[in-house]
C-alpha atoms as a PDB file:
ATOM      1  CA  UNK A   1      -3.874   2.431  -8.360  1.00  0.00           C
ATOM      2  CA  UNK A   2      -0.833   2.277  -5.522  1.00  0.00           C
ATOM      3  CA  UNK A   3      -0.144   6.127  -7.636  1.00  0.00           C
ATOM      4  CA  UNK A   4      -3.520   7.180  -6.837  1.00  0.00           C
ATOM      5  CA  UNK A   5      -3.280   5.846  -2.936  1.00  0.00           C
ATOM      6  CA  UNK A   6      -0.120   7.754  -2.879  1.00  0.00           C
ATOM      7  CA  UNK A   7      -1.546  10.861  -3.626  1.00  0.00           C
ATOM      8  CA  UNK A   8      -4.191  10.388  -1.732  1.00  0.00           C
ATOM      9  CA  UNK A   9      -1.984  10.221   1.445  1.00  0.00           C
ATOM     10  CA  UNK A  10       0.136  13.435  -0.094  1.00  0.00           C
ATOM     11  CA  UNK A  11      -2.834  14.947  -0.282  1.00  0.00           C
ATOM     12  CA  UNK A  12      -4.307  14.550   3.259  1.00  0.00           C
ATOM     13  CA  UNK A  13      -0.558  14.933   4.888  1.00  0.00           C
ATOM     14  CA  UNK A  14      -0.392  18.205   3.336  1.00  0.00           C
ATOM     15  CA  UNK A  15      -3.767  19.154   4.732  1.00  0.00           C
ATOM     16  CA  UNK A  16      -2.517  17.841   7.674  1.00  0.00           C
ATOM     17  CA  UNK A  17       0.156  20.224   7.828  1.00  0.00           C
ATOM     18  CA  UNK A  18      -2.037  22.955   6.554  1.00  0.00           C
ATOM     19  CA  UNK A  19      -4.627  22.513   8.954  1.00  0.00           C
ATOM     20  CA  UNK A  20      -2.034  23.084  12.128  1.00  0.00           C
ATOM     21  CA  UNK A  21      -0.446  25.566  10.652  1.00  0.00           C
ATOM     22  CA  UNK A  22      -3.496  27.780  10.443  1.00  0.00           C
ATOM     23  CA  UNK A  23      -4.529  26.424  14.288  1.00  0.00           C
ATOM     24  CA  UNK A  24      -1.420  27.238  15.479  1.00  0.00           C
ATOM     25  CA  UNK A  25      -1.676  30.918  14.156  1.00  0.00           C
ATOM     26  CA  UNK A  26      -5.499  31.242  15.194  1.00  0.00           C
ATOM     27  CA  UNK A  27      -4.289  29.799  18.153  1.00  0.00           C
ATOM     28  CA  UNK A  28      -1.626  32.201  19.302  1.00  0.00           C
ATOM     29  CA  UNK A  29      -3.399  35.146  18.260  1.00  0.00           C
ATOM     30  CA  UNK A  30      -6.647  34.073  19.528  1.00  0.00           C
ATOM     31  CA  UNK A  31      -6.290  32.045  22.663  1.00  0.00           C
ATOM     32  CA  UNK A  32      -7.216  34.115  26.011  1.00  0.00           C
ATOM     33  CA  UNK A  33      -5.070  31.276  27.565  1.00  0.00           C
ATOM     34  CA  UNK A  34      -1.481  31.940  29.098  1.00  0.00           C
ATOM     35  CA  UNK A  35       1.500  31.063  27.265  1.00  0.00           C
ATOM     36  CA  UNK A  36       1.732  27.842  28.864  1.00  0.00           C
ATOM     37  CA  UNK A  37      -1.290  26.297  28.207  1.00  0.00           C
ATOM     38  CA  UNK A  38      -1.179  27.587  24.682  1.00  0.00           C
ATOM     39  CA  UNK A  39       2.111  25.488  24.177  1.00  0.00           C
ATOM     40  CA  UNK A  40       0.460  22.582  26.085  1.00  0.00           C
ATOM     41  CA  UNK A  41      -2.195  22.263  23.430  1.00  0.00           C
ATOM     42  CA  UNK A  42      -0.107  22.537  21.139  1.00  0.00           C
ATOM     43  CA  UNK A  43       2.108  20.320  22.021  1.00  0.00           C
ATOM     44  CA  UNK A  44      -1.059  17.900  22.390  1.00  0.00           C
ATOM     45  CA  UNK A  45      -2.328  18.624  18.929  1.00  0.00           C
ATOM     46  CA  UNK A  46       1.085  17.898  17.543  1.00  0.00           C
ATOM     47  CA  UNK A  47       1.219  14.876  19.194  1.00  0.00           C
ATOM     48  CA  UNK A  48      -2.016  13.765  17.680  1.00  0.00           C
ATOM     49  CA  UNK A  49      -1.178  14.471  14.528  1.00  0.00           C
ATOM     50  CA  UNK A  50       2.065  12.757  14.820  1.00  0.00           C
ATOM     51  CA  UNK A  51      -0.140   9.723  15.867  1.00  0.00           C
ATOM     52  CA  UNK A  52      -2.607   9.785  12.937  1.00  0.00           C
ATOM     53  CA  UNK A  53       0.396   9.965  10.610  1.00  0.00           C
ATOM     54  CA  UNK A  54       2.198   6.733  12.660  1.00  0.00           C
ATOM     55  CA  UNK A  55      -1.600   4.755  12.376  1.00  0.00           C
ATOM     56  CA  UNK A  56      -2.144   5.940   8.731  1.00  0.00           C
ATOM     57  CA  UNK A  57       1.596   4.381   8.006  1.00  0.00           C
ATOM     58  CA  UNK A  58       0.466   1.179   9.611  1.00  0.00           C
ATOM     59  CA  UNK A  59      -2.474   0.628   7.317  1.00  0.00           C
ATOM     60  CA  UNK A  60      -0.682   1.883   4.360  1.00  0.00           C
ATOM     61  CA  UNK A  61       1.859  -0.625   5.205  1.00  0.00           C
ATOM     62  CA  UNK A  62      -0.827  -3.292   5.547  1.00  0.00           C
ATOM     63  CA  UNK A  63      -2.368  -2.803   2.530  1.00  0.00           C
ATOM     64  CA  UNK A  64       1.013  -2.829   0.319  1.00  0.00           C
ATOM     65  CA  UNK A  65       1.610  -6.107   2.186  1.00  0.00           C
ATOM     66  CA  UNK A  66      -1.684  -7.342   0.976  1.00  0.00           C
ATOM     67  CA  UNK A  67      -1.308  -6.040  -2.520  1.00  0.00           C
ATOM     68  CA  UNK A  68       2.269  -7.658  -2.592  1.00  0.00           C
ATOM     69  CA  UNK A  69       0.866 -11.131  -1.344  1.00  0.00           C
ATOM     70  CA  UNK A  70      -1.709 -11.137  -4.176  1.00  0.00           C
ATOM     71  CA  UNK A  71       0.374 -10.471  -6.592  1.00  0.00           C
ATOM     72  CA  UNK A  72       2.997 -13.329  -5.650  1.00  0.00           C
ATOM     73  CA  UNK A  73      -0.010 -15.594  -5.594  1.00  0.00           C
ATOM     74  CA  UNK A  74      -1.455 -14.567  -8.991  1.00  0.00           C
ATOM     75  CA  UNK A  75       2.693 -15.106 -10.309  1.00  0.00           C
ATOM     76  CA  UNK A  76       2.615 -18.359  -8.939  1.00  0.00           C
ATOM     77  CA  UNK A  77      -0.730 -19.449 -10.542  1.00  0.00           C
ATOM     78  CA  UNK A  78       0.510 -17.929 -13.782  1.00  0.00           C
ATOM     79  CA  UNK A  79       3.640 -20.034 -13.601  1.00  0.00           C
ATOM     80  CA  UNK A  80       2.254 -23.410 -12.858  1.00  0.00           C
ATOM     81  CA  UNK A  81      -0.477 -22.644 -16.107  1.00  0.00           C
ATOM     82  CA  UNK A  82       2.974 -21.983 -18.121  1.00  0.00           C
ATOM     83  CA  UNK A  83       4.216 -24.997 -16.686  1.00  0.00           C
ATOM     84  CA  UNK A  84       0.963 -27.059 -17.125  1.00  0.00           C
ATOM     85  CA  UNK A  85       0.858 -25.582 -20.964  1.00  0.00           C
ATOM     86  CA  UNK A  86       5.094 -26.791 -21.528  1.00  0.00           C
ATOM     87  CA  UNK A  87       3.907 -29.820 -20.295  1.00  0.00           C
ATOM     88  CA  UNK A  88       0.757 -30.731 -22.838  1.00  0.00           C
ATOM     89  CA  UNK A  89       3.229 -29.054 -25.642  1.00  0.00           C
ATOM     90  CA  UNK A  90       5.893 -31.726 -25.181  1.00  0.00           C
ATOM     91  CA  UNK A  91       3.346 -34.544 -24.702  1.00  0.00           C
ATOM     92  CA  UNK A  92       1.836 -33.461 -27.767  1.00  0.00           C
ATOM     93  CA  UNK A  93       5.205 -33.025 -29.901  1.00  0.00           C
ATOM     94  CA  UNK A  94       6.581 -36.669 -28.658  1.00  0.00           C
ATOM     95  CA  UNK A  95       2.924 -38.153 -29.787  1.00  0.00           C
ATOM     96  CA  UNK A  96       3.282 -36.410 -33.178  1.00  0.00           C
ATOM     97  CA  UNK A  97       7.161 -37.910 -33.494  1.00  0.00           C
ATOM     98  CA  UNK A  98       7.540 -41.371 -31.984  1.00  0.00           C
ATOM     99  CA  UNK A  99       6.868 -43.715 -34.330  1.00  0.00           C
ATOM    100  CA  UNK A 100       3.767 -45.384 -33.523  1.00  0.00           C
ATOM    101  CA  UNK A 101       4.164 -49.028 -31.990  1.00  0.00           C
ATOM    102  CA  UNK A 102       4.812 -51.622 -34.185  1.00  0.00           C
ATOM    103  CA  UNK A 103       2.091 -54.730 -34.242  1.00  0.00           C
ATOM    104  CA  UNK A 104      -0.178 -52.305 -32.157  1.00  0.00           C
END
């Protein structure tokens, strides 16, 4: 699943990336705007992007924090059902080997 969310993310970085590139292009040859106000979107559209990619990172780093939490809980429950299970094995073995109480 964390290979799927990975690609995912590739996947919509890449568009990302895509997506300005072709803007920027459109934008230069397009824009009736002077040079400076060109750059100054840019430059604004850059920035945004730069955001979404720092607030994507944040909930991708959320979520492996999550995903690591659950599975050290779900190790831990697994290890006191081993330990539980050792337990009722060696009860079980020293019932089946003591001697049984003499005069009982």
């Amino acid at each position: 699943m964390q290979n799927h969310n990975n690609g995912v993310l590739y996947k919509e970085i890449t568009m990302l990336l895509f997506g300005a590139g072709v803007g920027y292009v459109a934008g230069i040859l397009l824009a009736p705007r002077t040079g400076t106000d060109t750059r100054g979107n840019i430059l604004a559209k850059a920035r945004q992007s730069r955001d979404f990619l720092h607030q994507r990172s944040i909930e991708l780093r959320g979520r492996a924090s999550h995903i690591a939490e659950r599975g050290v809980n779900t190790l831990a429950t697994r290890q006191e059902g081993v330990k539980a299970a050792l337990a009722a094995g060696r009860k079980a073995y020293r019932r089946e080997t003591e001697p049984e109480a003499v005069g009982a």
